[in-house]
PDB file of N, CA and C in Angstrom:
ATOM      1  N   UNK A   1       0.842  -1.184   0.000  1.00  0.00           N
ATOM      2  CA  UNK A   1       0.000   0.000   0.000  1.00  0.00           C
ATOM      3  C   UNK A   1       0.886   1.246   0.000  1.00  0.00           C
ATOM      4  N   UNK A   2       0.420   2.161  -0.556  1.00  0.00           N
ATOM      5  CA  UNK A   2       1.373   3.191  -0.903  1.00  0.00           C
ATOM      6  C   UNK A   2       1.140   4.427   0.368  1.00  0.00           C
ATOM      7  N   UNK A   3       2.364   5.113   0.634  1.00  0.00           N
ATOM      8  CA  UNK A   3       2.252   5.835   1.731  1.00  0.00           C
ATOM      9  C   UNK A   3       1.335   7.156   1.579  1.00  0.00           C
ATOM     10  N   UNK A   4       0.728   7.681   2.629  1.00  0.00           N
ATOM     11  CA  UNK A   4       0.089   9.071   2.207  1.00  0.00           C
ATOM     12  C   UNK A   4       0.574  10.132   2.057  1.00  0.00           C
ATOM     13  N   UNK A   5       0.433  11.042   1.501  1.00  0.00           N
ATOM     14  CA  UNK A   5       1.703  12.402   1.269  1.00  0.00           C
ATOM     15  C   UNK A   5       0.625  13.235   2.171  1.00  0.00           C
ATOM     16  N   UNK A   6       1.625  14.125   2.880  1.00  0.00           N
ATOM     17  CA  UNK A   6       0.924  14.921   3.537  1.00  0.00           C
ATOM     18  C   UNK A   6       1.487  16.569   2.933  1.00  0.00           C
ATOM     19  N   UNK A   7       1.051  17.454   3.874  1.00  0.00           N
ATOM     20  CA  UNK A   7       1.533  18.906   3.366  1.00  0.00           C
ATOM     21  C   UNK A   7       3.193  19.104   3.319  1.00  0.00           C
ATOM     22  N   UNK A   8       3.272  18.490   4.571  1.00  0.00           N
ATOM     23  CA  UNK A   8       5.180  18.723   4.036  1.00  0.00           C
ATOM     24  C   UNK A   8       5.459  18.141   3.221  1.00  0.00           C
ATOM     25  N   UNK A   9       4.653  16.652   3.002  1.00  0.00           N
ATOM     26  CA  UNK A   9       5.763  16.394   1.671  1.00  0.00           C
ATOM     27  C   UNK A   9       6.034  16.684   0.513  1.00  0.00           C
ATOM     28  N   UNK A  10       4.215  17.033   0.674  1.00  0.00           N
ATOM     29  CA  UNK A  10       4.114  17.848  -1.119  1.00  0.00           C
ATOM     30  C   UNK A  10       4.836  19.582  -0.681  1.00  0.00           C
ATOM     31  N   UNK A  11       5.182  19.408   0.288  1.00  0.00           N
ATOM     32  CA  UNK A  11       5.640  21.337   0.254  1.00  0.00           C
ATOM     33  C   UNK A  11       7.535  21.040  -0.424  1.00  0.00           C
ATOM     34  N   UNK A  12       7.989  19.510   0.146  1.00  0.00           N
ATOM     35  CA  UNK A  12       9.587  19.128  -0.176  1.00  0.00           C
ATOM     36  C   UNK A  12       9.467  19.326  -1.928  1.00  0.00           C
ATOM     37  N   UNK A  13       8.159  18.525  -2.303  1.00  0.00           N
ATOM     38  CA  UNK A  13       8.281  18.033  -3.548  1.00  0.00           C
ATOM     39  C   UNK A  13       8.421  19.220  -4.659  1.00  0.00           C
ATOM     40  N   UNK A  14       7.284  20.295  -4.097  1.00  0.00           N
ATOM     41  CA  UNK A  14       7.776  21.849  -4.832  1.00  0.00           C
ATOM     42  C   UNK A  14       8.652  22.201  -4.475  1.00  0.00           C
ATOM     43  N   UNK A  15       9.265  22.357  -3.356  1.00  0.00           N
ATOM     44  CA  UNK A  15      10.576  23.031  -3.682  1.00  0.00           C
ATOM     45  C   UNK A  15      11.711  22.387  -4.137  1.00  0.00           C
ATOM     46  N   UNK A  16      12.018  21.034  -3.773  1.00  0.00           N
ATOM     47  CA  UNK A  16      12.836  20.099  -4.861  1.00  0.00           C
ATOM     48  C   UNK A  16      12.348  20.796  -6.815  1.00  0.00           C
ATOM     49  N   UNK A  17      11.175  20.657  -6.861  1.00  0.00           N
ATOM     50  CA  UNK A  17      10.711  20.911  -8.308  1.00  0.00           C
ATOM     51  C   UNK A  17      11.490  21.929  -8.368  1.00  0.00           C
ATOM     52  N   UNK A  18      11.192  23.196  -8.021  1.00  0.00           N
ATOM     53  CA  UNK A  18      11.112  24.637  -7.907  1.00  0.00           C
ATOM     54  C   UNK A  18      12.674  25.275  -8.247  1.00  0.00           C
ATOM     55  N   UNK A  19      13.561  24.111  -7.560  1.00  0.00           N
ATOM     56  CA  UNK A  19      15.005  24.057  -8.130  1.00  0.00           C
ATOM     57  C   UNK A  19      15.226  23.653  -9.141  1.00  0.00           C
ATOM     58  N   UNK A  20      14.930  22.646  -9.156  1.00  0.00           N
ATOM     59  CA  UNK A  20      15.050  21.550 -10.417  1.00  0.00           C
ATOM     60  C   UNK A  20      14.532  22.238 -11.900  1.00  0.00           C
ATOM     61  N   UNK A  21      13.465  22.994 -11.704  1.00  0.00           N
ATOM     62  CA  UNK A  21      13.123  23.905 -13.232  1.00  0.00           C
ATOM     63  C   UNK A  21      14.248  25.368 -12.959  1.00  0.00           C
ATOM     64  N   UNK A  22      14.712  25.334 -11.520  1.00  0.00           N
ATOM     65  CA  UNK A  22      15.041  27.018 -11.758  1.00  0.00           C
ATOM     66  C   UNK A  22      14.947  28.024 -11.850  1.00  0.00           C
ATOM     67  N   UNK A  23      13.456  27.586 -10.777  1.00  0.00           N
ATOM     68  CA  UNK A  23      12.655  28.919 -10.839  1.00  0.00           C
ATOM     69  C   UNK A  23      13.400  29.451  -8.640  1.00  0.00           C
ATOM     70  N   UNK A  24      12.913  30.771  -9.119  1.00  0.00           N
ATOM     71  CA  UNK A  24      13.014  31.108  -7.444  1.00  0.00           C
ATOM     72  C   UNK A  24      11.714  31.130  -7.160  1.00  0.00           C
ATOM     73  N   UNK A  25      11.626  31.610  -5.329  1.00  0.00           N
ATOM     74  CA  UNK A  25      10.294  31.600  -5.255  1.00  0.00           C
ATOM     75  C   UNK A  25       9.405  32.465  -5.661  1.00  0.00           C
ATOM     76  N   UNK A  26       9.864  33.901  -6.167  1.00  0.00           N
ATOM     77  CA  UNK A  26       9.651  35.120  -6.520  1.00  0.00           C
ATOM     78  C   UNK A  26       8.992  34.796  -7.975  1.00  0.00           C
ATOM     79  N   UNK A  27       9.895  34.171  -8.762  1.00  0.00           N
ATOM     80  CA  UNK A  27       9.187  33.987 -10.419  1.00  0.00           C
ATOM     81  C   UNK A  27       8.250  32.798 -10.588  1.00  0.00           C
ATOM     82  N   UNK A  28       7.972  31.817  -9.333  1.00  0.00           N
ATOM     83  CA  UNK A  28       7.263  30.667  -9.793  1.00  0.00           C
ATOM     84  C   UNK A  28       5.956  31.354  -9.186  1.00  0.00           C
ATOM     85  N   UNK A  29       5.470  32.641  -8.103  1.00  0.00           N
ATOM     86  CA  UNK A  29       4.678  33.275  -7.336  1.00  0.00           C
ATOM     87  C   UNK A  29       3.984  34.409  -8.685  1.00  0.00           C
ATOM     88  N   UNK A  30       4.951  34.414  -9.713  1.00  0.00           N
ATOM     89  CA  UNK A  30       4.709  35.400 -10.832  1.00  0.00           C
ATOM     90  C   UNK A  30       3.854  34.246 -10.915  1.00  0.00           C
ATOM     91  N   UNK A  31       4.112  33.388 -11.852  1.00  0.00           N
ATOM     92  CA  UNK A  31       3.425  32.403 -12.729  1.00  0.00           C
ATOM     93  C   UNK A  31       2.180  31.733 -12.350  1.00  0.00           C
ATOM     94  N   UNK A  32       1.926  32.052 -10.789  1.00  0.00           N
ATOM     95  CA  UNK A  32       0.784  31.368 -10.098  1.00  0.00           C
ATOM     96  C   UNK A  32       0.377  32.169  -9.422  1.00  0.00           C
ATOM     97  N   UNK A  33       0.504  33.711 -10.018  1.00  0.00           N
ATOM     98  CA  UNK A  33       0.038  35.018  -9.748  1.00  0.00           C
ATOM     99  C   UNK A  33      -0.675  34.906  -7.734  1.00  0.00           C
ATOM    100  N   UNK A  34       0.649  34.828  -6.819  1.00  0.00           N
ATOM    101  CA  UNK A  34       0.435  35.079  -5.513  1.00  0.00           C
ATOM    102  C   UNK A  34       1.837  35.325  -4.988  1.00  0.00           C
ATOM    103  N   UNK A  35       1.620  35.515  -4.415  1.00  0.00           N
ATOM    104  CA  UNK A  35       2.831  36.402  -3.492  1.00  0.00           C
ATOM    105  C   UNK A  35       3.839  35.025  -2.993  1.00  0.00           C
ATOM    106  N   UNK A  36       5.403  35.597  -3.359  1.00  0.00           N
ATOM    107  CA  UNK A  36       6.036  34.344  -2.817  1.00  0.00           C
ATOM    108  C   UNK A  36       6.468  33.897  -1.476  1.00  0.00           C
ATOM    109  N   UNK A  37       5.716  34.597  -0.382  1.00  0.00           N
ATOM    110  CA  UNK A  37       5.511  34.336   0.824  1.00  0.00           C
ATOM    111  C   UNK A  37       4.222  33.151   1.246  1.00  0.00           C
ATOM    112  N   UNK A  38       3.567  32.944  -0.348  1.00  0.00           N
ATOM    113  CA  UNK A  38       2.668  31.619   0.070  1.00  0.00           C
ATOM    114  C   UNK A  38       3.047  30.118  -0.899  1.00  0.00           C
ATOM    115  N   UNK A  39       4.460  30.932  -1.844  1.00  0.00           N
ATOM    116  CA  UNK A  39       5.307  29.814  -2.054  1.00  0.00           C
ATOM    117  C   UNK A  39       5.639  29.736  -1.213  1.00  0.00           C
ATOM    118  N   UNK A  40       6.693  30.224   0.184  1.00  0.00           N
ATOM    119  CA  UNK A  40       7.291  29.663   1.360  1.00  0.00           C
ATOM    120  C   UNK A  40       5.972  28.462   2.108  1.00  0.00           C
ATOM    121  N   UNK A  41       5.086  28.944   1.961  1.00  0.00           N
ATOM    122  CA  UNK A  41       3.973  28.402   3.226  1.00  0.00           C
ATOM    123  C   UNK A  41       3.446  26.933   2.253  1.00  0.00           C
ATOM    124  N   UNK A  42       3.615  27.377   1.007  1.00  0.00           N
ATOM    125  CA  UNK A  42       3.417  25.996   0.210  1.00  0.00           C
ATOM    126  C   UNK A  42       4.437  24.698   1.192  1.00  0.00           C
ATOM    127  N   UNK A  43       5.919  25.289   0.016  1.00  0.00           N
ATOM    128  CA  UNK A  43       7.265  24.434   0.543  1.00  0.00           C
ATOM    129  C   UNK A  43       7.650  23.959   1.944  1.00  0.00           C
ATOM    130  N   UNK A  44       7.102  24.892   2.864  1.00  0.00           N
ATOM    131  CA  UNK A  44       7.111  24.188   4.225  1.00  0.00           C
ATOM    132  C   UNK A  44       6.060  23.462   4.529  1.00  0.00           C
ATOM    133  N   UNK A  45       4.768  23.253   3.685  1.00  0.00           N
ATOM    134  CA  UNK A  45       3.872  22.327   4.432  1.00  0.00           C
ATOM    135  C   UNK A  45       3.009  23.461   5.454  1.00  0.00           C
ATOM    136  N   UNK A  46       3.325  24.501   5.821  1.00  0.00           N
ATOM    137  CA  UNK A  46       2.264  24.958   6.481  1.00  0.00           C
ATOM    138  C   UNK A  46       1.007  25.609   6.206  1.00  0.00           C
ATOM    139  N   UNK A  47       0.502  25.801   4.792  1.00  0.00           N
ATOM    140  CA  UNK A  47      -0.535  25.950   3.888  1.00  0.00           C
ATOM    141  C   UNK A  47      -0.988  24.382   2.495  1.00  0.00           C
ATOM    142  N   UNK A  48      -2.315  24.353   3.248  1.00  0.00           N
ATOM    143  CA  UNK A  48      -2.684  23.059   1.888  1.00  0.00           C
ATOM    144  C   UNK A  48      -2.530  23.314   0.588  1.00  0.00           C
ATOM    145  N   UNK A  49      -2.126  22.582  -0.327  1.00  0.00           N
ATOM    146  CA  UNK A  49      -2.221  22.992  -1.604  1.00  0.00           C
ATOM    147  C   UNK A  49      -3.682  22.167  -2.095  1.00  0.00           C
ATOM    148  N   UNK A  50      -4.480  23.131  -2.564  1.00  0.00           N
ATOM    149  CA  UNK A  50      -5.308  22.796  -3.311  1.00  0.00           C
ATOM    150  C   UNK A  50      -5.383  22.202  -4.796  1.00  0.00           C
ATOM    151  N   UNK A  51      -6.120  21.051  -5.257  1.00  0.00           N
ATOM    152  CA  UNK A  51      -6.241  20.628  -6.404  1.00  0.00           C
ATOM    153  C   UNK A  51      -5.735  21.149  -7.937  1.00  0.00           C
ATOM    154  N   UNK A  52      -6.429  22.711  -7.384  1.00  0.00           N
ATOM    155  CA  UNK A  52      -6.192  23.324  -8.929  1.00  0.00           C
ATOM    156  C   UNK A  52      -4.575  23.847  -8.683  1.00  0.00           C
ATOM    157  N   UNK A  53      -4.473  24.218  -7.813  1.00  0.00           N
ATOM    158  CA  UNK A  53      -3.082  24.847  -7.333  1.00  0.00           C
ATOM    159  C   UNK A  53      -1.742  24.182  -7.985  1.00  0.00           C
ATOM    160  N   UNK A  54      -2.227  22.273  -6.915  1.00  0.00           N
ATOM    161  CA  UNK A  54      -1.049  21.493  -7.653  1.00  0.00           C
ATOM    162  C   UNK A  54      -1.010  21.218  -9.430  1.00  0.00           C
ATOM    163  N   UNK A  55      -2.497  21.489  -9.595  1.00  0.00           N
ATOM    164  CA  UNK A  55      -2.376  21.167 -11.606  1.00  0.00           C
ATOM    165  C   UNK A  55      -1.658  22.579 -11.753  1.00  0.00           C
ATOM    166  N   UNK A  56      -1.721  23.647 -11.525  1.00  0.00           N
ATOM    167  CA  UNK A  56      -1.180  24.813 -12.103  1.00  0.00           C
ATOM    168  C   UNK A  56       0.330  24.743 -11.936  1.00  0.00           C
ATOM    169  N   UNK A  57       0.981  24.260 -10.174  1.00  0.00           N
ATOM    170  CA  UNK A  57       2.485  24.070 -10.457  1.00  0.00           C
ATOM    171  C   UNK A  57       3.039  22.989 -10.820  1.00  0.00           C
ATOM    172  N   UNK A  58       2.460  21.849 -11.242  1.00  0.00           N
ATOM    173  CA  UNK A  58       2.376  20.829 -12.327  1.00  0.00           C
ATOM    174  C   UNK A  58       3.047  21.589 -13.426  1.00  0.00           C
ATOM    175  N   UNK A  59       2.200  22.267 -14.148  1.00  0.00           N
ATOM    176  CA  UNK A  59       2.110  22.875 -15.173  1.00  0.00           C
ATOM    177  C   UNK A  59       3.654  23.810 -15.269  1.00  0.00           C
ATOM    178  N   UNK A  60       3.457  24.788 -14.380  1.00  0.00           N
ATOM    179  CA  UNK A  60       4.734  25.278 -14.348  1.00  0.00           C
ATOM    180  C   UNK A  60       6.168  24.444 -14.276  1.00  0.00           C
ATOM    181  N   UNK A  61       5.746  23.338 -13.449  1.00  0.00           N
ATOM    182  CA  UNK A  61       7.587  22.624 -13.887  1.00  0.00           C
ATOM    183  C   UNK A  61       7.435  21.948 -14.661  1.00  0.00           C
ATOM    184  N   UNK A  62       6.053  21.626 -15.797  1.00  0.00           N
ATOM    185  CA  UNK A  62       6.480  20.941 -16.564  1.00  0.00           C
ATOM    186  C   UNK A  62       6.442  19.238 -16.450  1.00  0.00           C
ATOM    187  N   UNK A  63       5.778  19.251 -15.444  1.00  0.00           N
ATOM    188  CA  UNK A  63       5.678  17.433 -14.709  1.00  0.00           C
ATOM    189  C   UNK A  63       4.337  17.349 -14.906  1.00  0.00           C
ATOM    190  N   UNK A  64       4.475  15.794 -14.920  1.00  0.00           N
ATOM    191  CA  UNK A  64       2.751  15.204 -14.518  1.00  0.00           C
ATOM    192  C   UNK A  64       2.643  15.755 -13.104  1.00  0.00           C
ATOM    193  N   UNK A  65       1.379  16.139 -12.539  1.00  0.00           N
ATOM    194  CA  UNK A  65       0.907  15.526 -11.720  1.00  0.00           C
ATOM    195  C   UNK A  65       1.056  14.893 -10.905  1.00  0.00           C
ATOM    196  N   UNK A  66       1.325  13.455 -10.812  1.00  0.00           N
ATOM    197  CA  UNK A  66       1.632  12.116 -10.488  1.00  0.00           C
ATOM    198  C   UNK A  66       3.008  12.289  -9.650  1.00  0.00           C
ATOM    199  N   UNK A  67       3.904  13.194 -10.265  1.00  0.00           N
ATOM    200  CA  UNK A  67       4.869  13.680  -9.718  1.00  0.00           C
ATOM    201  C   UNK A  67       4.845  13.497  -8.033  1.00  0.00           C
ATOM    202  N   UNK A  68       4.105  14.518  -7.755  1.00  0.00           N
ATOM    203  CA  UNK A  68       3.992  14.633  -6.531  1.00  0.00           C
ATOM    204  C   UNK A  68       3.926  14.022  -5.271  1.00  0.00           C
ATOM    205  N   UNK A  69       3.202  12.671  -5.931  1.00  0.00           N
ATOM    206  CA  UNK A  69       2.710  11.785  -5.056  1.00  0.00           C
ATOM    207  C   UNK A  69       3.830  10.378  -5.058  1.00  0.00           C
ATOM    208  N   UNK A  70       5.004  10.435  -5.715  1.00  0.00           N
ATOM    209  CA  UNK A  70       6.104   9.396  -6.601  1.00  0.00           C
ATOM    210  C   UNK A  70       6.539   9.515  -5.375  1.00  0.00           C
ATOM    211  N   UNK A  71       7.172   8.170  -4.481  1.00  0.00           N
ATOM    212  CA  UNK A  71       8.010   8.210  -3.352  1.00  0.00           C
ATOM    213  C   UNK A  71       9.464   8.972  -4.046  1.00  0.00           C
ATOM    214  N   UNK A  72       9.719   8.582  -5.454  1.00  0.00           N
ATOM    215  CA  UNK A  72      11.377   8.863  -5.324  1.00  0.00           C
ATOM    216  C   UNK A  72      11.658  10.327  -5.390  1.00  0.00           C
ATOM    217  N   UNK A  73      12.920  10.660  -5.520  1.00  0.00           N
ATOM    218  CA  UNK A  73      13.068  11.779  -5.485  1.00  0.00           C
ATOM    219  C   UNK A  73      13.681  12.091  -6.902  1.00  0.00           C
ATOM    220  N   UNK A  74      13.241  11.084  -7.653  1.00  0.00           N
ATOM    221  CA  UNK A  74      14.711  11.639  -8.685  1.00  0.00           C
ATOM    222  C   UNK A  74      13.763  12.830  -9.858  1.00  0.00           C
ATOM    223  N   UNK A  75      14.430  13.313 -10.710  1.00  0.00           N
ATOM    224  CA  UNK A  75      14.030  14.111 -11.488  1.00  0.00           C
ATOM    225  C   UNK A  75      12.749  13.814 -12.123  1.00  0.00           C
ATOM    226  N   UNK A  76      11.686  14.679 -12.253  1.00  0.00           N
ATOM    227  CA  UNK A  76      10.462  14.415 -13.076  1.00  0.00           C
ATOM    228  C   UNK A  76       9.857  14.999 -14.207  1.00  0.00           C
ATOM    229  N   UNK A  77      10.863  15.643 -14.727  1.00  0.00           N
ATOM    230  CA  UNK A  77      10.602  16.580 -15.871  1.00  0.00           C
ATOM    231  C   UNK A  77      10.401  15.583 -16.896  1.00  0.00           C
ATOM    232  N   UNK A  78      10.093  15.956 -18.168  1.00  0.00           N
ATOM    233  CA  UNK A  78       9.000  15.556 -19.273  1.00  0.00           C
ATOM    234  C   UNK A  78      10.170  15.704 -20.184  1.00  0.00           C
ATOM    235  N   UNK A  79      10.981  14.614 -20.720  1.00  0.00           N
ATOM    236  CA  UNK A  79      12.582  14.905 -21.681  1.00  0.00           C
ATOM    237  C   UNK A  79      11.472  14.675 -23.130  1.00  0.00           C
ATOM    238  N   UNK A  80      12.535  15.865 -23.829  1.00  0.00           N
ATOM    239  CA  UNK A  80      11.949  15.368 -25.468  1.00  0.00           C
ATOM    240  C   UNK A  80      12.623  14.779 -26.201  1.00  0.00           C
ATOM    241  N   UNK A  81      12.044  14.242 -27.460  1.00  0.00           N
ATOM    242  CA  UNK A  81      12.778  13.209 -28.583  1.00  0.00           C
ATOM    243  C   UNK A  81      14.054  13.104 -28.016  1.00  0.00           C
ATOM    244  N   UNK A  82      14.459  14.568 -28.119  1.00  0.00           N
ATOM    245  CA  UNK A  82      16.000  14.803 -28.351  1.00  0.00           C
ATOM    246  C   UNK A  82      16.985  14.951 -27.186  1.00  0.00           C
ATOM    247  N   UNK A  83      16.417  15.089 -26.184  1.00  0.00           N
ATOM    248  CA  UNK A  83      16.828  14.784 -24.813  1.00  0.00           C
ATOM    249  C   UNK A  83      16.917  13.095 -24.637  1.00  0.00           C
ATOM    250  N   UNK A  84      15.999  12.542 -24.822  1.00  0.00           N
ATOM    251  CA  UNK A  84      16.040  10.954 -24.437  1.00  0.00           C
ATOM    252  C   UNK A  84      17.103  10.502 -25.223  1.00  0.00           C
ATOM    253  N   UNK A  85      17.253  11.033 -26.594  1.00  0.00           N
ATOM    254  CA  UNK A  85      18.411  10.136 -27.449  1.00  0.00           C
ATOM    255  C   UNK A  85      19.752  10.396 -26.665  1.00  0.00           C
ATOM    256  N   UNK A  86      20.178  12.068 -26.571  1.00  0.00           N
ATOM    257  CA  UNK A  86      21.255  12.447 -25.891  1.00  0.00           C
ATOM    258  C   UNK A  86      21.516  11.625 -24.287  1.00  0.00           C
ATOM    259  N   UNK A  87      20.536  11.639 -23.668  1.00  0.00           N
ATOM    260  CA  UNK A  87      20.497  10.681 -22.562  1.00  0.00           C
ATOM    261  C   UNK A  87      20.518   9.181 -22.713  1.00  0.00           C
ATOM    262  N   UNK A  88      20.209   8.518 -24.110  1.00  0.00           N
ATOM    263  CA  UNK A  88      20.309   7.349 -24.080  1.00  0.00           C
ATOM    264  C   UNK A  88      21.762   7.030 -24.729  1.00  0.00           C
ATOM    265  N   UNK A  89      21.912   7.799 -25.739  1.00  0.00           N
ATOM    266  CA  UNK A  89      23.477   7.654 -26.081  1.00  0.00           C
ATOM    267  C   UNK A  89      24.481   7.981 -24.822  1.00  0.00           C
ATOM    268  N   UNK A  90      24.338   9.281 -24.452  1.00  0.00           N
ATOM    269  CA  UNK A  90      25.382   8.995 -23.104  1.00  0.00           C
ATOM    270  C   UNK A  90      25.464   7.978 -22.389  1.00  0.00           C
ATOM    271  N   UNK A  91      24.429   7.193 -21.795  1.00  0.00           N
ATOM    272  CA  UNK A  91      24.332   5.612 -20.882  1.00  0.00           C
ATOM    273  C   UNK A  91      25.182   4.821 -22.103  1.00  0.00           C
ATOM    274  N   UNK A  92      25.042   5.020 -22.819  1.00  0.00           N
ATOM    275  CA  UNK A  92      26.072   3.915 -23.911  1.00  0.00           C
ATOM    276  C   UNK A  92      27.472   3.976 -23.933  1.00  0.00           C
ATOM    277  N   UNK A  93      28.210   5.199 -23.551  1.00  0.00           N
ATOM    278  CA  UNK A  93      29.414   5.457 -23.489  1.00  0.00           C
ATOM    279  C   UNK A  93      29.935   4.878 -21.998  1.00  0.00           C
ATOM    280  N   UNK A  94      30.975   3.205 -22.467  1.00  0.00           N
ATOM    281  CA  UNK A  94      31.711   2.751 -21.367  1.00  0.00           C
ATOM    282  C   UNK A  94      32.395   3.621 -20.783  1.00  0.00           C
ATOM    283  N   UNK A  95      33.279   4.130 -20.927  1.00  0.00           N
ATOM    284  CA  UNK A  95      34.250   4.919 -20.683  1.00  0.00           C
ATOM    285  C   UNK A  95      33.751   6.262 -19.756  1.00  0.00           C
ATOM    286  N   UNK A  96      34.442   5.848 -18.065  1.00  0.00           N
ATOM    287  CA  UNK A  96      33.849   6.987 -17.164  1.00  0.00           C
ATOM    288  C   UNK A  96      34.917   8.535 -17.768  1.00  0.00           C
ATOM    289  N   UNK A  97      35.883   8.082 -18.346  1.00  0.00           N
ATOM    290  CA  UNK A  97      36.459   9.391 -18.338  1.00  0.00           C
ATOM    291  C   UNK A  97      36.140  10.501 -19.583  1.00  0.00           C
ATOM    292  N   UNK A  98      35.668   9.624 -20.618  1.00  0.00           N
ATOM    293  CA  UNK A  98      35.201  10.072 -22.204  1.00  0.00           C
ATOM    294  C   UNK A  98      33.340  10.272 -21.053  1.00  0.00           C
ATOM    295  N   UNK A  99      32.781   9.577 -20.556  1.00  0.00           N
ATOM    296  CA  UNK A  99      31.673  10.584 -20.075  1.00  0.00           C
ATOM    297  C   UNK A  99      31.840  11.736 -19.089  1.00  0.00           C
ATOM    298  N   UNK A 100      33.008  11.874 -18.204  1.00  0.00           N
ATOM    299  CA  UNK A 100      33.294  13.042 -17.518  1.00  0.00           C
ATOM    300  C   UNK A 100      33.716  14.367 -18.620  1.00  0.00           C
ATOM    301  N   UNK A 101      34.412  13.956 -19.410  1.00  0.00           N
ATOM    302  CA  UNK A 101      34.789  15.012 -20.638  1.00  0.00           C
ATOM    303  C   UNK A 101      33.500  15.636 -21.358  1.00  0.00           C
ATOM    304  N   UNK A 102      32.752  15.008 -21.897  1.00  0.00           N
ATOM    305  CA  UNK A 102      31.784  15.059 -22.469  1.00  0.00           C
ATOM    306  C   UNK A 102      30.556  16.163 -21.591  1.00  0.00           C
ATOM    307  N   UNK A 103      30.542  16.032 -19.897  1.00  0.00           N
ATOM    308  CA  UNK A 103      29.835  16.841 -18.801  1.00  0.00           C
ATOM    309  C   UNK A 103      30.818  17.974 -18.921  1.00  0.00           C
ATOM    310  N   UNK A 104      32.180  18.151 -18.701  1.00  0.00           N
ATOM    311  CA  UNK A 104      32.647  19.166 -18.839  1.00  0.00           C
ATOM    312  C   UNK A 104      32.483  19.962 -20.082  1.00  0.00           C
ATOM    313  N   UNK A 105      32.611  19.634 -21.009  1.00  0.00           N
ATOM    314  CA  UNK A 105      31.994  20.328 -22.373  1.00  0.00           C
ATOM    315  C   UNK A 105      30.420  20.936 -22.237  1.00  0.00           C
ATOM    316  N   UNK A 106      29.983  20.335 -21.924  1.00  0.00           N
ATOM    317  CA  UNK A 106      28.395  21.133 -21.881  1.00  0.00           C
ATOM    318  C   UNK A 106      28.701  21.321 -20.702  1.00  0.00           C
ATOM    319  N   UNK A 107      28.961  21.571 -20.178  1.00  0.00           N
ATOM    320  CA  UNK A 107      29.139  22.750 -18.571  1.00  0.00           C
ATOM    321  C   UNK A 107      29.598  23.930 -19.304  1.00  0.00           C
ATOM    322  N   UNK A 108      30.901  23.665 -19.546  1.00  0.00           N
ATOM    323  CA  UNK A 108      31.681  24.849 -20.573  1.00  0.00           C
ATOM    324  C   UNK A 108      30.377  25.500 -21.639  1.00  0.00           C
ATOM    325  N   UNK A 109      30.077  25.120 -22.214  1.00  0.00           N
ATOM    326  CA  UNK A 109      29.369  25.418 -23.188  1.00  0.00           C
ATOM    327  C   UNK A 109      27.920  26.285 -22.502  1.00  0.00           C
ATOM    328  N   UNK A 110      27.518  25.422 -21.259  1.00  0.00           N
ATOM    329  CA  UNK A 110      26.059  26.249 -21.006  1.00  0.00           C
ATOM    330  C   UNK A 110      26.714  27.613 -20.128  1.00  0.00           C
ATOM    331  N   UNK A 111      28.318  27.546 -19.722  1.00  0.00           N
ATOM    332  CA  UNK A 111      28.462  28.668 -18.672  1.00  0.00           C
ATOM    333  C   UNK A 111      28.260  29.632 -19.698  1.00  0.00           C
ATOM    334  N   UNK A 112      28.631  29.766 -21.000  1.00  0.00           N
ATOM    335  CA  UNK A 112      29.080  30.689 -22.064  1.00  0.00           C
ATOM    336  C   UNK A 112      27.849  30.917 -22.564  1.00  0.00           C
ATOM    337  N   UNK A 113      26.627  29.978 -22.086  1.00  0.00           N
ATOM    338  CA  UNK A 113      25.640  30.607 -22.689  1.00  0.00           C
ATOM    339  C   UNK A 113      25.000  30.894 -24.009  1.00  0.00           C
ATOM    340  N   UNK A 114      25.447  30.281 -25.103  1.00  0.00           N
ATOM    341  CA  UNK A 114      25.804  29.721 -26.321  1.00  0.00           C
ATOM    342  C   UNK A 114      24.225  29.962 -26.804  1.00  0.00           C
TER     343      UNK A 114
END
């Protein structure tokens, strides 16, 4: 039987999200037009999130739904075509040091902003 999520957990799960897209609390409070003092009260669990609330910051990171309620923690964003190939070809490369090179290059590349 699956565990129940309560307000803190769904408050961890937005703000895990909330990083994870890169939003602060200031621009994700734009997008869900309220003040980001009730993003804080979200992320700590001390305000409920309502139904429509969680479909709207759903929406904003870009996740199912379903998200929320997932015991794991790992990433839940929505990869396209072209993300899954790049992610499936990288898992193909034996070589830990030709895949450390390869992270340093797109590090390099996203610092520059390209």
């Amino acid at each position: 039987m699956n565990k129940i999520v309560d307000d803190v957990g769904i408050g961890r799960k937005i703000r895990e999200f909330r990083l994870q897209a890169g939003l602060t609390q200031e621009r994700l409070a734009e997008e869900l037009e309220i003040t980001f003092q009730q993003v804080q009260k979200y992320e700590r669990g001390i305000t409920k999130v309502n139904l429509v609330r969680l479909q709207q910051l759903a929406e904003a990171f870009k996740i199912p739904i379903s998200s929320f309620f997932d015991d794991s923690s790992c990433t839940a964003f929505q990869l396209s075509e072209y993300e899954k190939t790049l992610l499936t070809t990288f898992r193909e490369i034996k070589s830990s040091g030709h895949r450390n090179s390869i992270l340093d290059i797109v590090a390099g590349q996203a610092r520059k902003k390209l």
